[in-house]
Protein backbone atom coordinates (compact mmCIF):
# COMPACT_ATOMS: atom_id res chain seq x y z
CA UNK A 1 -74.56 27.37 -40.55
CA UNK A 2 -72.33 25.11 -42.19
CA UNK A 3 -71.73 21.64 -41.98
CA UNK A 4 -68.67 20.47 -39.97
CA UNK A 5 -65.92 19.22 -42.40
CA UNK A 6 -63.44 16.77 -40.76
CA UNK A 7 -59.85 17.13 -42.27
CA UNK A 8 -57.71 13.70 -41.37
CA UNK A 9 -53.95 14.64 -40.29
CA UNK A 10 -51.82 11.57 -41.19
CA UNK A 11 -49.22 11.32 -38.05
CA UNK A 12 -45.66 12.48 -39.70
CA UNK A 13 -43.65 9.30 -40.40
CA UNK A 14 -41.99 8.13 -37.00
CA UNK A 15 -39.32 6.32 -38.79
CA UNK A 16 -37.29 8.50 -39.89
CA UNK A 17 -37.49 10.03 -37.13
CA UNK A 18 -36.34 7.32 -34.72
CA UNK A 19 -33.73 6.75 -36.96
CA UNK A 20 -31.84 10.39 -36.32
CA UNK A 21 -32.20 9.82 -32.98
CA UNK A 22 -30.64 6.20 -33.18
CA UNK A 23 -27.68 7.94 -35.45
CA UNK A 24 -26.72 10.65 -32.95
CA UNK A 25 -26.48 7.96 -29.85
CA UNK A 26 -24.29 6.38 -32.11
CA UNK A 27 -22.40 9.06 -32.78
CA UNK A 28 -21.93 10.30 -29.18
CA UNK A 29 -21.14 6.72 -27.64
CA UNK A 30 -18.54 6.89 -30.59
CA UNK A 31 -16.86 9.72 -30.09
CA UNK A 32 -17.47 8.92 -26.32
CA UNK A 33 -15.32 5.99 -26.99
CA UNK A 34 -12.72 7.70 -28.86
CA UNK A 35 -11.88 9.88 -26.36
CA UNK A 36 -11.25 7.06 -23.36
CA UNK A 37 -9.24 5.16 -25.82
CA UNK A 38 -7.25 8.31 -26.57
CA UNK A 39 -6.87 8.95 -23.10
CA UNK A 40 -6.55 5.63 -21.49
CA UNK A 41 -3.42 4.85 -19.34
CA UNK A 42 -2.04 1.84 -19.65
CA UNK A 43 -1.54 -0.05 -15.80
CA UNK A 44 2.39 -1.40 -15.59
CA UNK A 45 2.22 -3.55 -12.71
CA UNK A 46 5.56 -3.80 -11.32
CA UNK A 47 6.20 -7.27 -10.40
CA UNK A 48 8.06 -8.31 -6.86
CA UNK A 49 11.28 -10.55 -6.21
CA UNK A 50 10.36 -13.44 -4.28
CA UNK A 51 11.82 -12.23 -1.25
CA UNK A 52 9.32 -8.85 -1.38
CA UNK A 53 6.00 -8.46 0.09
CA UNK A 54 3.49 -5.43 -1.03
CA UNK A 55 3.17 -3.16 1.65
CA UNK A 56 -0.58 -2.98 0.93
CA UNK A 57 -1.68 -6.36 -0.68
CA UNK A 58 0.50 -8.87 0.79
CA UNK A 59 0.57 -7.38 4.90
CA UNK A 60 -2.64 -7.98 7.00
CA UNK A 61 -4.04 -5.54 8.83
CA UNK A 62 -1.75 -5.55 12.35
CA UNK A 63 1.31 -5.69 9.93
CA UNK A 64 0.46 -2.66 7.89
CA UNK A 65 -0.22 -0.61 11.02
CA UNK A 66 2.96 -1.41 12.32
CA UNK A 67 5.12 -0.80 8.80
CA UNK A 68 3.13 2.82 8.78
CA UNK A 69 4.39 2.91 12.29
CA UNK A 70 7.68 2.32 11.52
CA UNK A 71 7.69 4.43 8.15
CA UNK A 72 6.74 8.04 10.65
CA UNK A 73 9.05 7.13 13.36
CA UNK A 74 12.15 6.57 10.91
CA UNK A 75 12.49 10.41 10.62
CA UNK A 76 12.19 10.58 14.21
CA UNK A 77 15.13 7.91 14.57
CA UNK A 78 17.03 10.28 12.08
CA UNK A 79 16.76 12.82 13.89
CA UNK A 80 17.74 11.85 16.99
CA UNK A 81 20.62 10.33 15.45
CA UNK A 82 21.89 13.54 14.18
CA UNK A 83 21.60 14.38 17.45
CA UNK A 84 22.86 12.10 19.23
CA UNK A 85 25.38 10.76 16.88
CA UNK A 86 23.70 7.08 17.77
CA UNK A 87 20.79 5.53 16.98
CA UNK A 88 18.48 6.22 19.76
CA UNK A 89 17.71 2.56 22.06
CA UNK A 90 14.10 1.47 21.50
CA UNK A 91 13.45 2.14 25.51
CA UNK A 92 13.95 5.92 24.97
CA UNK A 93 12.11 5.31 21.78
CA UNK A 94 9.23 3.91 23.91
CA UNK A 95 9.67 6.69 26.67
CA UNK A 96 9.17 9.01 23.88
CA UNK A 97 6.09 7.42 22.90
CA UNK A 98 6.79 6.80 19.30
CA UNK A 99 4.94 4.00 17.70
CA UNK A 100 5.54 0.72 17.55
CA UNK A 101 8.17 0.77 20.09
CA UNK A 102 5.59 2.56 22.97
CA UNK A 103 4.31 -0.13 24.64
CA UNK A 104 0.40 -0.10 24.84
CA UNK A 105 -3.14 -1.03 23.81
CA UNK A 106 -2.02 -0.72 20.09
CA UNK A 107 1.13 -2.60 20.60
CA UNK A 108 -0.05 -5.56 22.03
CA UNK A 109 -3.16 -5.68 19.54
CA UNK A 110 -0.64 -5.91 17.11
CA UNK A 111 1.41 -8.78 18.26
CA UNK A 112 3.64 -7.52 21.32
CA UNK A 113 6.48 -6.87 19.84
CA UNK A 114 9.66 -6.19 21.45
CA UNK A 115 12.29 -4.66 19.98
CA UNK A 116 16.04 -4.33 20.44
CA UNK A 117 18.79 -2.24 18.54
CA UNK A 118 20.76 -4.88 16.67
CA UNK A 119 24.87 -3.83 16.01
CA UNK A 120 23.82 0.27 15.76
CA UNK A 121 22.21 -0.51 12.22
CA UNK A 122 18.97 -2.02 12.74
CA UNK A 123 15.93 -2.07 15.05
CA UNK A 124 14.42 -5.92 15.06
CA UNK A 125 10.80 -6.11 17.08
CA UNK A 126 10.00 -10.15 18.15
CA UNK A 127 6.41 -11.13 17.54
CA UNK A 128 5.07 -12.42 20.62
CA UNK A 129 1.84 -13.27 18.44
CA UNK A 130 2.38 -14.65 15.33
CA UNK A 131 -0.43 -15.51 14.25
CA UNK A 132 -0.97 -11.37 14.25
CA UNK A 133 1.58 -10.13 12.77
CA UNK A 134 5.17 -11.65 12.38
CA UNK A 135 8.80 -9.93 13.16
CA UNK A 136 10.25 -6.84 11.87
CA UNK A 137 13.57 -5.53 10.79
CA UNK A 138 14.05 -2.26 10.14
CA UNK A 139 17.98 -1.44 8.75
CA UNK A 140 19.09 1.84 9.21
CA UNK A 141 21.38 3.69 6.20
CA UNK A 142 23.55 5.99 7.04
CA UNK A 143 21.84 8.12 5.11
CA UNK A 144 19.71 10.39 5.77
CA UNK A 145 17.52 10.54 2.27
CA UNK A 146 17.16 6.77 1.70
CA UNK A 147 13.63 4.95 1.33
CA UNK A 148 12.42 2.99 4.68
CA UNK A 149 14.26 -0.60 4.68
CA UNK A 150 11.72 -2.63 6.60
CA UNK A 151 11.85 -6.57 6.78
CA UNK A 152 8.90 -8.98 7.74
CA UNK A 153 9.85 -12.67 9.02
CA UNK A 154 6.49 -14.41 9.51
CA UNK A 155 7.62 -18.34 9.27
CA UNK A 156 10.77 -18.47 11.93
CA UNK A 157 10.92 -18.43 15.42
CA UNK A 158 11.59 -14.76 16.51
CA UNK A 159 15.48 -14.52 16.56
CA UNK A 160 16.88 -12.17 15.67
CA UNK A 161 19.34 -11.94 12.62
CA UNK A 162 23.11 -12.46 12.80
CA UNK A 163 23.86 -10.75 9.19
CA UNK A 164 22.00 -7.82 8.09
CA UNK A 165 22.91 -7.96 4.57
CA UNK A 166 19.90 -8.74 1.77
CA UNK A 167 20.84 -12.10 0.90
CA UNK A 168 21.53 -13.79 4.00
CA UNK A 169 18.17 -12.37 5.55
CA UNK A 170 16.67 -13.91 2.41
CA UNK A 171 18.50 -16.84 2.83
CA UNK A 172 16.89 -16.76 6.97
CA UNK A 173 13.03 -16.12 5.86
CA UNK A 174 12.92 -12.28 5.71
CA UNK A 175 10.74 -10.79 3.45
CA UNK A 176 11.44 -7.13 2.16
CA UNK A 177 8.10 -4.82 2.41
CA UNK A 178 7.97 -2.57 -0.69
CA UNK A 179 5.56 0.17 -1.32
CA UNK A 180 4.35 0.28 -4.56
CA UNK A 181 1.82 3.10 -5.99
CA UNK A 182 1.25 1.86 -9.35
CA UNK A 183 -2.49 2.31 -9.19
CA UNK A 184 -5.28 2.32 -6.95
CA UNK A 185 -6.46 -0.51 -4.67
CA UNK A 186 -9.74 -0.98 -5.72
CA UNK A 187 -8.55 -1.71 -9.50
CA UNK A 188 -6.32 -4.05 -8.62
CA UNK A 189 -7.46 -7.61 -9.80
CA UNK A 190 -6.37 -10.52 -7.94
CA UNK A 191 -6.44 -13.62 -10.46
C-alpha cells in the first residue's frame, strides 16, 4: 500500500464573496426605495375654520355616536318630509325609534338630549349632561342632495338658537362638525 498523501484545500476567499452579497442588498433596498418614492402620496391636510370641529378628532366618544346618529336618520327625516310635506316632530321621530331622538339606554348614556323642531328648518337636542356630550343643531336644506349640516354647542347653557344662519350661530358658540376623509386615523399626527 501506499502512503496517505494529505492535499491542503485553501478555503475560497470569503471576501469577495461577502461583498456581492453586500452589493445586491444595496441594490434591492435601492430600488426598494425608488419605488415608494415614486409612488408616495403626498397627505393634504385640509385645515378647519375656527368655528369647525372634525367629526372624528375633535368629538368624544358620546358626541360621535350621536353625529352618526344624526347622519342615518337625516334620510329618514327626508323622507318623511317628502311625504309629509313637513319635517316630521322629533316625538314621531322617537315613536319611530330612530336614533338619537328614541329615548333609551343609548340616549341617556349619551347626554339626554331632548330635542325640539326649531321654525320647520332645524332639529336642536339640549344636553342634559354636558360634561358628555354638548347640544346639537341639525339645519335642514330644502334639498334633498345636500351634505348633513350638524352643529355642536358645548360651552352655553342649552338654549336653543334664535337665528339659524352660520354666522350668528358662530357668533352664539356653535361649532360646525365636518367630516373630513383625508387619510386614515392612525396616521394622523397630533403635534
Amino acid at each position: 500500500m501506499s502512503a496517505p498523501t494529505t492535499q491542503v484545500i485553501r478555503p475560497a476567499g470569503a471576501g469577495h464573496e461577502t461583498l456581492y452579497v453586500l452589493l445586491l442588498c444595496l441594490i434591492i433596498v435601492l430600488g426598494a426605495g425608488s419605488v415608494v418614492a415614486w409612488h408616495g402620496e403626498t397627505q393634504e391636510v385640509a385645515h378647519l375654520e375656527s368655528n369647525q370641529l372634525d367629526a372624528r378628532r375633535d368629538l368624544s366618544a358620546a358626541e360621535q355616536g350621536i353625529y352618526a346618529d344624526l347622519r342615518v336618520t337625516l334620510d329618514e327625516i327626508r323622507i318623511l318630509r317628502e311625504s309629509e310635506q313637513a319635517l316630521p316632530a322629533p316625538k314621531a321621530l322617537a315613536d319611530e325609534g330612530f336614533a338619537p331622538f328614541a329615548q333609551d339606554a343609548s340616549s341617556v348614556s349619551r347626554g339626554g338630549h331632548a330635542w325640539q323642531l326649531l321654525d320647520e328648518r332645524a332639529y336642536f337636542g339640549a344636553s342634559s349632561n354636558r360634561s358628555v356630550a354638548g347640544s346639537f343643531l341639525m339645519r335642514i336644506s330644502a334639498r334633498s342632495d345636500a351634505p348633513p349640516d350638524i352643529w355642536l354647542n358645548r360651552s352655553h347653557p342649552a338654549t336653543a338658537p334664535t337665528a339659524l344662519d352660520e354666522a350668528a350661530l358662530s357668533a352664539a358658540g356653535w361649532q360646525q362638525i365636518v367630516a373630513q376623509f383625508d387619510a386614515g386615523v392612525t396616521r394622523q399626527h397630533r403635534h
